[in-house]
PDB file of N, CA and C in Angstrom:
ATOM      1  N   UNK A   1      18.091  -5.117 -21.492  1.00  0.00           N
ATOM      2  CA  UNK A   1      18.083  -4.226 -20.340  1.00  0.00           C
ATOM      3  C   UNK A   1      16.653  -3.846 -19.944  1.00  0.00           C
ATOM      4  N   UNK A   2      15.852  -3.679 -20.827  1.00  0.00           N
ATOM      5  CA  UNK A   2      14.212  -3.249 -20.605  1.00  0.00           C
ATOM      6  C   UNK A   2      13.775  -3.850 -20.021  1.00  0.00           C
ATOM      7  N   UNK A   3      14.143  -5.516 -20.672  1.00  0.00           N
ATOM      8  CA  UNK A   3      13.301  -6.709 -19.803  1.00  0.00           C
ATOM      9  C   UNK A   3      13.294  -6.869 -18.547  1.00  0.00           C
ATOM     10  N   UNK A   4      14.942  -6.790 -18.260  1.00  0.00           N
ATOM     11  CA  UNK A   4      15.326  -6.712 -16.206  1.00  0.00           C
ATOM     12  C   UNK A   4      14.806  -5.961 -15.844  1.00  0.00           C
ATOM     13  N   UNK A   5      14.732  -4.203 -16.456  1.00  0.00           N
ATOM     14  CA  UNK A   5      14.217  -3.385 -15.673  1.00  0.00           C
ATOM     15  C   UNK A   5      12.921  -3.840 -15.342  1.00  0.00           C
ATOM     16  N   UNK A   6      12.161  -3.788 -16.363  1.00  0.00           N
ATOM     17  CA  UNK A   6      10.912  -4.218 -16.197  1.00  0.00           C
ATOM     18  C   UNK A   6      10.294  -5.418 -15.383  1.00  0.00           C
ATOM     19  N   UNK A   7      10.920  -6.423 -15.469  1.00  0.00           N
ATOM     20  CA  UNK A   7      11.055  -7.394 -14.331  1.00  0.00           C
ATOM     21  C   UNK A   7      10.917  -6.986 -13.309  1.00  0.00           C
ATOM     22  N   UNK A   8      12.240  -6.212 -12.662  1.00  0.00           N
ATOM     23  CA  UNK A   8      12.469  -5.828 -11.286  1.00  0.00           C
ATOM     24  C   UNK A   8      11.328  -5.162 -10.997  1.00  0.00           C
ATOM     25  N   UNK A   9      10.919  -4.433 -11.599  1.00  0.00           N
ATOM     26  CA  UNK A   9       9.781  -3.531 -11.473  1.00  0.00           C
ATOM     27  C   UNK A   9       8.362  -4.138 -10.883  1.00  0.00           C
ATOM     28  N   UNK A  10       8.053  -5.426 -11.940  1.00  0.00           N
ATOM     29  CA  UNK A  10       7.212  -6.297 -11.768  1.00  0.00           C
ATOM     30  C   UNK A  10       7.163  -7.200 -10.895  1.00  0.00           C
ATOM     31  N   UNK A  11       8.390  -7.256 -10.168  1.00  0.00           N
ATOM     32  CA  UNK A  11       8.657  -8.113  -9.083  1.00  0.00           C
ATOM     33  C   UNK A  11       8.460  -7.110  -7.541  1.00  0.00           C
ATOM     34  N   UNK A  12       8.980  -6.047  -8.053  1.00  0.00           N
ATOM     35  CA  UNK A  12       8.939  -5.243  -6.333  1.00  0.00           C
ATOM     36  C   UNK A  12       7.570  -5.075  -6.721  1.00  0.00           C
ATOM     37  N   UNK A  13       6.415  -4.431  -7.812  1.00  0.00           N
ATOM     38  CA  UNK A  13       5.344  -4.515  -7.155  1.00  0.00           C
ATOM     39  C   UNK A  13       4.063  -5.321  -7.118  1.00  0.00           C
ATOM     40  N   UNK A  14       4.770  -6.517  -7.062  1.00  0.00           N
ATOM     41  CA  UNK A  14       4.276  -7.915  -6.989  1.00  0.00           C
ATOM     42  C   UNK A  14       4.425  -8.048  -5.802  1.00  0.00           C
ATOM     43  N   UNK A  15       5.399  -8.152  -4.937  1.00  0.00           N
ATOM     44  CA  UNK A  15       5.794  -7.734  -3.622  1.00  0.00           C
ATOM     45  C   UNK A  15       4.955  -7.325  -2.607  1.00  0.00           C
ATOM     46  N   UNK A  16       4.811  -5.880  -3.066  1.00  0.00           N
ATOM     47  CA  UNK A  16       4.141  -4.931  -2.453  1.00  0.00           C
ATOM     48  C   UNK A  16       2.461  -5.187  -2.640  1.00  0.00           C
ATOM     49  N   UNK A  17       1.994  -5.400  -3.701  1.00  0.00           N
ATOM     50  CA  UNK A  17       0.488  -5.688  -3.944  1.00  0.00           C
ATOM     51  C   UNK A  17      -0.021  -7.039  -2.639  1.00  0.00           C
ATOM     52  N   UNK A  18       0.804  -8.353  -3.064  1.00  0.00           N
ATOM     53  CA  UNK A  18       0.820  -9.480  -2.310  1.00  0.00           C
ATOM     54  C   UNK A  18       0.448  -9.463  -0.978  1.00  0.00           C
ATOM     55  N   UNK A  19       2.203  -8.344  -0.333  1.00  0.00           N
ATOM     56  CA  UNK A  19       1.731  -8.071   1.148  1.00  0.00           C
ATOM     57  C   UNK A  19       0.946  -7.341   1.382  1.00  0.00           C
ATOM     58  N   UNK A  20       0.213  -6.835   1.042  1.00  0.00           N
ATOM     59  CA  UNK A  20      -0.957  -6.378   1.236  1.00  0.00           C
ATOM     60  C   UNK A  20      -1.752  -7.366   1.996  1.00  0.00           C
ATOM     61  N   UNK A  21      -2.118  -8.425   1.708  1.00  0.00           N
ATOM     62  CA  UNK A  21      -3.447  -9.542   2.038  1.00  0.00           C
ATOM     63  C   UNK A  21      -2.586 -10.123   3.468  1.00  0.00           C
ATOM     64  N   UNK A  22      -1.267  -9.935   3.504  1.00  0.00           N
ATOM     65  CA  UNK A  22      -0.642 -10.852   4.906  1.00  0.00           C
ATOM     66  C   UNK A  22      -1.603  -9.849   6.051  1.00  0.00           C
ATOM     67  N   UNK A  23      -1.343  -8.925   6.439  1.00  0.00           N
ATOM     68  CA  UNK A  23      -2.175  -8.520   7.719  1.00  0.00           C
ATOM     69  C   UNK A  23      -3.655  -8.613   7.980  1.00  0.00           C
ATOM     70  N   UNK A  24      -4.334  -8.834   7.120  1.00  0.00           N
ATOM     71  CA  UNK A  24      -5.833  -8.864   6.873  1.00  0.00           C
ATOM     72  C   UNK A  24      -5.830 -10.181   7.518  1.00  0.00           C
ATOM     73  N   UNK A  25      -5.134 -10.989   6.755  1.00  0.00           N
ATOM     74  CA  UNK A  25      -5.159 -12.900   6.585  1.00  0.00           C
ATOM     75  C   UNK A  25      -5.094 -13.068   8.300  1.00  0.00           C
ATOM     76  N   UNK A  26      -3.705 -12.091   8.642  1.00  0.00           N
ATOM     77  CA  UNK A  26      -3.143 -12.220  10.040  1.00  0.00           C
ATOM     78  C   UNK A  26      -4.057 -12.295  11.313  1.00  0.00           C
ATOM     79  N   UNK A  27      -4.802 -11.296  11.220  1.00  0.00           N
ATOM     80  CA  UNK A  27      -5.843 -10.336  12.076  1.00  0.00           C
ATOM     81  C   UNK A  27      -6.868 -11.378  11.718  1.00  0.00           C
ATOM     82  N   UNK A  28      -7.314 -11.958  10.543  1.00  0.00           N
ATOM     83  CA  UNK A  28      -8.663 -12.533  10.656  1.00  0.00           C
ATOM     84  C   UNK A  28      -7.985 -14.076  11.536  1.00  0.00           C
ATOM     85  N   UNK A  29      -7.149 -14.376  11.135  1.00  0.00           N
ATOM     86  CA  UNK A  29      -6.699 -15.392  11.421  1.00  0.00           C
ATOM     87  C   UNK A  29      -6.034 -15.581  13.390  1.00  0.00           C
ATOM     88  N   UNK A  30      -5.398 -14.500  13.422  1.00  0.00           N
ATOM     89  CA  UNK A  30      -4.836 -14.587  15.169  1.00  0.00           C
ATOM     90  C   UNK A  30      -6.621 -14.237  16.213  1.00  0.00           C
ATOM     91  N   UNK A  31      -7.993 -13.605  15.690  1.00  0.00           N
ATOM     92  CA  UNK A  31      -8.984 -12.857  16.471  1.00  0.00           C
ATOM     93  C   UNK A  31      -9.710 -14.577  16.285  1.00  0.00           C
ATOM     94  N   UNK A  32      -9.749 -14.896  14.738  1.00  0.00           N
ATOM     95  CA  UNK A  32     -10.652 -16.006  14.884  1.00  0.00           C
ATOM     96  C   UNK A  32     -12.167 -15.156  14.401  1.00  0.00           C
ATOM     97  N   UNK A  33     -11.925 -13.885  13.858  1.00  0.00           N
ATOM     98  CA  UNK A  33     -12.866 -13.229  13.369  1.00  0.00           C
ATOM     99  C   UNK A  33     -12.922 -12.447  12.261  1.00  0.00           C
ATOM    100  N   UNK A  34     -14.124 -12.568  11.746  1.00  0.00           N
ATOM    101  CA  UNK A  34     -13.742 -11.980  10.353  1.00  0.00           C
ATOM    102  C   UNK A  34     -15.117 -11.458  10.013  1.00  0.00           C
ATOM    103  N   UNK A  35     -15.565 -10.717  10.628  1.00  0.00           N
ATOM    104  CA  UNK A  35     -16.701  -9.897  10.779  1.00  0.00           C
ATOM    105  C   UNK A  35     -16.800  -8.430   9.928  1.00  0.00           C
ATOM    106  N   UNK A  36     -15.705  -7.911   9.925  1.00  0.00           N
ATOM    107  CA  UNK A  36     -15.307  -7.100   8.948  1.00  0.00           C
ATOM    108  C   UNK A  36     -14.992  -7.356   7.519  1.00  0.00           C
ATOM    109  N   UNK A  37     -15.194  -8.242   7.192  1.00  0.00           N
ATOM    110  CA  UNK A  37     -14.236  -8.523   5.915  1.00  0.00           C
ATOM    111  C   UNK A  37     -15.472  -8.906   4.989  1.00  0.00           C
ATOM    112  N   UNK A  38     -15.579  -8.514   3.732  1.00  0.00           N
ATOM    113  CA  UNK A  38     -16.881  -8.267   2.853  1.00  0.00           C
ATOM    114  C   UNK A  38     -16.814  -9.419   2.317  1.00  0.00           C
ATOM    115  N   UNK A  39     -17.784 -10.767   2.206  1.00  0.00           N
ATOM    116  CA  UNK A  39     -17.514 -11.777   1.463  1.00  0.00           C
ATOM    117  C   UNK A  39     -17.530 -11.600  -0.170  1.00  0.00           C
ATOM    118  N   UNK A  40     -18.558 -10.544  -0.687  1.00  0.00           N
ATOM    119  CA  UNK A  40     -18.681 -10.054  -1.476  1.00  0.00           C
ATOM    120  C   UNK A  40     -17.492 -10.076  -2.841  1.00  0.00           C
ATOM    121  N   UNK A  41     -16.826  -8.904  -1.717  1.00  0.00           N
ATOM    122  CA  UNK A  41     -15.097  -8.334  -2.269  1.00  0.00           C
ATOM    123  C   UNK A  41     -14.412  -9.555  -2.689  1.00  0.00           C
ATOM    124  N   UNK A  42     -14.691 -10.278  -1.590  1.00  0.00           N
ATOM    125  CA  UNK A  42     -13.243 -10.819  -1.293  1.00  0.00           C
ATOM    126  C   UNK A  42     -13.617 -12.415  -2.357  1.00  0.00           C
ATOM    127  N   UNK A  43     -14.962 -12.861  -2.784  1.00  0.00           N
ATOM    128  CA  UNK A  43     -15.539 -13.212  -4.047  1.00  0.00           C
ATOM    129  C   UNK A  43     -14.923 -12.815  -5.259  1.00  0.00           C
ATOM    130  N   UNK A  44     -15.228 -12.066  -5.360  1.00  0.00           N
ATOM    131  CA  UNK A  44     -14.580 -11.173  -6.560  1.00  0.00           C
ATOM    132  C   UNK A  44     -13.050 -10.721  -6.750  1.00  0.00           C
ATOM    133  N   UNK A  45     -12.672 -10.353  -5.498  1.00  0.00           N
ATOM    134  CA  UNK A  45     -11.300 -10.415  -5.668  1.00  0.00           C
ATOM    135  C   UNK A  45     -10.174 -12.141  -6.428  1.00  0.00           C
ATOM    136  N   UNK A  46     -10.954 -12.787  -5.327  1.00  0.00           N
ATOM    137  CA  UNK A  46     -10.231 -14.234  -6.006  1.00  0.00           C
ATOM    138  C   UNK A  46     -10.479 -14.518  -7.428  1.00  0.00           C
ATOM    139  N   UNK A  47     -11.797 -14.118  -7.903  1.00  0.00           N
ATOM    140  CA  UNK A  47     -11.974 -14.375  -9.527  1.00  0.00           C
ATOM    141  C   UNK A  47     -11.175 -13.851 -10.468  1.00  0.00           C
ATOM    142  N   UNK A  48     -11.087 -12.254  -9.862  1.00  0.00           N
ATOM    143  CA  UNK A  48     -10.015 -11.366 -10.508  1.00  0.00           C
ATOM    144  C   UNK A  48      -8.156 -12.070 -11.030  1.00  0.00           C
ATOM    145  N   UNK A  49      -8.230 -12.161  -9.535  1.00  0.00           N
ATOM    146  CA  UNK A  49      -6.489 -12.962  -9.486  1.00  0.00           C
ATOM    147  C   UNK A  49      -6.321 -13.836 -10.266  1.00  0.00           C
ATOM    148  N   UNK A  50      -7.976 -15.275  -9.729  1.00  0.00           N
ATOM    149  CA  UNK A  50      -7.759 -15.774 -10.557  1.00  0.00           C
ATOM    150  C   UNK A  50      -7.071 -15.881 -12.226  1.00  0.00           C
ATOM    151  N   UNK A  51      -8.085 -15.089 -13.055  1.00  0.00           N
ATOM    152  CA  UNK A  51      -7.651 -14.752 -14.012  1.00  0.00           C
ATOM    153  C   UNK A  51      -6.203 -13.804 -14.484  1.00  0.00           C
ATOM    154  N   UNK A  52      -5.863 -13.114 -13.101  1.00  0.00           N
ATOM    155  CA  UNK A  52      -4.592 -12.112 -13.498  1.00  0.00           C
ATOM    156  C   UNK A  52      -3.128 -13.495 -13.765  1.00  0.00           C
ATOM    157  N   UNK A  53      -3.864 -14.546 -12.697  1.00  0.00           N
ATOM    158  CA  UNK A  53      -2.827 -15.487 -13.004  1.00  0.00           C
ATOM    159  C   UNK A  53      -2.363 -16.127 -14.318  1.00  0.00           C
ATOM    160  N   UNK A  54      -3.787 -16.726 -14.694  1.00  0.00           N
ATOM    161  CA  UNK A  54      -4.047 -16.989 -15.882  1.00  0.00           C
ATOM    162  C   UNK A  54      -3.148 -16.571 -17.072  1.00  0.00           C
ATOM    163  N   UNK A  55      -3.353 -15.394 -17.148  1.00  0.00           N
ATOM    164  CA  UNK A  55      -3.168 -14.092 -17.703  1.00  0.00           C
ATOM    165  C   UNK A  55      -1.672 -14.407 -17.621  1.00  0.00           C
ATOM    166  N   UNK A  56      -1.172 -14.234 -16.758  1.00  0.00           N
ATOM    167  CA  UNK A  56       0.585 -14.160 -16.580  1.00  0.00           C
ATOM    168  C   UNK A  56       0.906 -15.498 -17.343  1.00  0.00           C
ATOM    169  N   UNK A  57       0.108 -16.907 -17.118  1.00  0.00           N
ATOM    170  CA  UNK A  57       0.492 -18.053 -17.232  1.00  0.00           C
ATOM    171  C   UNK A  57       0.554 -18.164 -19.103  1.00  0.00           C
ATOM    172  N   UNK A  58      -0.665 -17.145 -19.566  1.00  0.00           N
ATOM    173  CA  UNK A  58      -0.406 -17.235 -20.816  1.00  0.00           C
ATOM    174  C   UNK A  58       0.677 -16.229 -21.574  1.00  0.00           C
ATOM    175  N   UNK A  59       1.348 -15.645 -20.545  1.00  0.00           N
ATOM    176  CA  UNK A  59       2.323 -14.624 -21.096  1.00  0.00           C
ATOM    177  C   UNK A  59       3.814 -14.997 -20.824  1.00  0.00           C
ATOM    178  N   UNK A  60       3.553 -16.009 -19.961  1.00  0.00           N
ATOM    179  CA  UNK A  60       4.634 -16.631 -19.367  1.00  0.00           C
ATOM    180  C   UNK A  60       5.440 -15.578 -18.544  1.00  0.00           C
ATOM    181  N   UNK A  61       4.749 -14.663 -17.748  1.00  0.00           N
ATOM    182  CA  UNK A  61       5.392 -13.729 -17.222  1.00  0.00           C
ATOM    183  C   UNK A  61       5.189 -14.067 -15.879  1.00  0.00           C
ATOM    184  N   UNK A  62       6.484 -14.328 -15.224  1.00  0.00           N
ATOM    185  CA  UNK A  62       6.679 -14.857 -13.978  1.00  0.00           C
ATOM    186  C   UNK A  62       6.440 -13.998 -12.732  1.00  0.00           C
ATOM    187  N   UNK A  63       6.262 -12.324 -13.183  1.00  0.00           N
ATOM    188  CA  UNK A  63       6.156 -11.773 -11.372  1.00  0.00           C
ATOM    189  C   UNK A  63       4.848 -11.339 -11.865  1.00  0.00           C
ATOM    190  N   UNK A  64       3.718 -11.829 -12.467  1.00  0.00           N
ATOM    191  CA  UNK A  64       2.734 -11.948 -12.928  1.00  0.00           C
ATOM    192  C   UNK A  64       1.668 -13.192 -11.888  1.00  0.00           C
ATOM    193  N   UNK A  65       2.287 -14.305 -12.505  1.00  0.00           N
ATOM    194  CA  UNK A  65       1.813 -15.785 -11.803  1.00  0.00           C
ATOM    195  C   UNK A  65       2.267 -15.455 -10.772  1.00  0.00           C
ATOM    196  N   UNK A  66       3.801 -15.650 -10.603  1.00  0.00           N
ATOM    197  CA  UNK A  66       4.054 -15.581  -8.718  1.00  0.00           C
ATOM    198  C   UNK A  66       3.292 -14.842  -7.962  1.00  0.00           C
ATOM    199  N   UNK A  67       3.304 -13.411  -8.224  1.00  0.00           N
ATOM    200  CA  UNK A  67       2.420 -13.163  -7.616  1.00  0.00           C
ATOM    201  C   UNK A  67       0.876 -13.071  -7.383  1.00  0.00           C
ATOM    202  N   UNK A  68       0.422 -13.227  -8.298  1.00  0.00           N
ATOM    203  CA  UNK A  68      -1.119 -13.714  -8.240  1.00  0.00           C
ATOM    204  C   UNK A  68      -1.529 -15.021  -7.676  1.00  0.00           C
ATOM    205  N   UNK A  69      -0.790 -16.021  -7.693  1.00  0.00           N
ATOM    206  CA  UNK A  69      -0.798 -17.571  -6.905  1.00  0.00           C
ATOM    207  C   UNK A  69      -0.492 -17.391  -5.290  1.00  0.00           C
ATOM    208  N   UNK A  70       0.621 -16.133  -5.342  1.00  0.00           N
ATOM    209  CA  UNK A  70       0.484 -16.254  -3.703  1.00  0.00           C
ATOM    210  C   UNK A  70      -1.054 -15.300  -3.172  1.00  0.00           C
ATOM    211  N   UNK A  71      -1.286 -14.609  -3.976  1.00  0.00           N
ATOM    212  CA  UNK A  71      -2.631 -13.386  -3.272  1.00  0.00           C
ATOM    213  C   UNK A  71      -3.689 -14.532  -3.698  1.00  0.00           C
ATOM    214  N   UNK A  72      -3.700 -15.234  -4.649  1.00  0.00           N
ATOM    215  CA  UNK A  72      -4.852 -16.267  -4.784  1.00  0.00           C
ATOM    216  C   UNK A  72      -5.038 -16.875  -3.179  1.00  0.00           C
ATOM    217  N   UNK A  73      -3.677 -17.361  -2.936  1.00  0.00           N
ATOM    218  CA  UNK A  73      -3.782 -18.166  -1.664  1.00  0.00           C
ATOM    219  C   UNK A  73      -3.816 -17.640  -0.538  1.00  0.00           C
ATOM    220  N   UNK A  74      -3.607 -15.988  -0.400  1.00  0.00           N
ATOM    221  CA  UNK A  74      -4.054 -15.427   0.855  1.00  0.00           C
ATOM    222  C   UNK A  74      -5.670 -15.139   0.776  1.00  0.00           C
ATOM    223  N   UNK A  75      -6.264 -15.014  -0.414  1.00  0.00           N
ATOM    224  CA  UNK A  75      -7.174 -14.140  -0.560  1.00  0.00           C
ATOM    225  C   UNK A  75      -8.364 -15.415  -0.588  1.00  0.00           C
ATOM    226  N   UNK A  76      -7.921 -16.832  -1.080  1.00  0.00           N
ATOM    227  CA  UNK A  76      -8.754 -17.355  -0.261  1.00  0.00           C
ATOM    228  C   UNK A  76      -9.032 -17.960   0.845  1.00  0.00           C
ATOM    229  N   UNK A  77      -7.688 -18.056   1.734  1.00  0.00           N
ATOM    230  CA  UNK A  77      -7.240 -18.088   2.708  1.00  0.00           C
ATOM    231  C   UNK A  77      -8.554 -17.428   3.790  1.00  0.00           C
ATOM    232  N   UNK A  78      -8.301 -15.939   3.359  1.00  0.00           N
ATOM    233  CA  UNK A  78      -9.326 -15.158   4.206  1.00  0.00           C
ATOM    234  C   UNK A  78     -10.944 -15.616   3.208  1.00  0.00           C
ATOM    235  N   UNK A  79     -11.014 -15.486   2.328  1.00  0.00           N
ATOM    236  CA  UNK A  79     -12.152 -16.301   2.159  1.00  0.00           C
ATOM    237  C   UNK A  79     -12.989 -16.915   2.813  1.00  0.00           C
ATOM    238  N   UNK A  80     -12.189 -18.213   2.832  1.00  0.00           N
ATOM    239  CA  UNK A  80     -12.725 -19.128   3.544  1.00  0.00           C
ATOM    240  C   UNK A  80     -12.746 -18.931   5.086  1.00  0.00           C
ATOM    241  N   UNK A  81     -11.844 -18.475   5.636  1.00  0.00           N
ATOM    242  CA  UNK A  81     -12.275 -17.766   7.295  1.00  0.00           C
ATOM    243  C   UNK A  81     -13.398 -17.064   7.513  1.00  0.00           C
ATOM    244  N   UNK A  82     -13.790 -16.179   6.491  1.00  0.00           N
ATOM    245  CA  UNK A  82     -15.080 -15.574   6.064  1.00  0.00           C
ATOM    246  C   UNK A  82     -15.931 -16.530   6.393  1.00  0.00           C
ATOM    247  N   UNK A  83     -16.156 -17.576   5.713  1.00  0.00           N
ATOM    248  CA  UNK A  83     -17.289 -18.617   5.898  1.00  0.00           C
ATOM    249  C   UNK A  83     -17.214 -19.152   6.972  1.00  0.00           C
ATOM    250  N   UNK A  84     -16.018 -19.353   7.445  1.00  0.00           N
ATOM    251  CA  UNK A  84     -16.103 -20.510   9.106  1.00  0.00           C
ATOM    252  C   UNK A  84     -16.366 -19.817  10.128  1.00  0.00           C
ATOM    253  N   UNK A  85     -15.715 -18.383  10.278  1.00  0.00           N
ATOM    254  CA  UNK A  85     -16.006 -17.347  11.410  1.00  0.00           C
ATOM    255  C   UNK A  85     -17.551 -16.866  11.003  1.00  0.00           C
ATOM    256  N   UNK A  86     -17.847 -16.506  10.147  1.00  0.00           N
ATOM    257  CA  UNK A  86     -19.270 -15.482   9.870  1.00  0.00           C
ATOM    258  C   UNK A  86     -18.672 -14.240  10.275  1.00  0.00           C
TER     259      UNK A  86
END
């Protein structure tokens, strides 16, 4: 019973963390600008995930990876818009 709970838990705020990066991604992505967005952060953010993935992959904890593979891929998503827009 702990485990589901805990799951569910790990899954809604896997969820919630994730969508986070959709409107950023959105906005840099529909303006074609990304003038606001800190390359810095957003450096460091992917390294982070990177490893949070990692991390899940060695725990085998699935709303761990899932969600860190999808924010990996928004987060360099906007990344790289970072570099093409300036």
């Amino acid at each position: 019973m702990l485990t589901l709970t805990s799951d569910v838990i790990g899954y809604i705020a896997a969820c919630l963390t994730t969508s986070a990066f959709v409107p950023q991604a959105w906005l840099t992505w529909q303006h074609k600008r990304a003038e606001g967005v800190s390359t810095g952060m957003y450096l460091i953010m992917v390294c982070g995930v990177l490893m949070w993935m990692v991390y899940g992959i060695l725990l085998h904890a699935w709303p761990i990876i899932i969600a860190n593979a999808v924010t990996l891929a928004l987060a360099m998503f906007i990344l790289v818009m970072k570099i093409i827009y300036k």
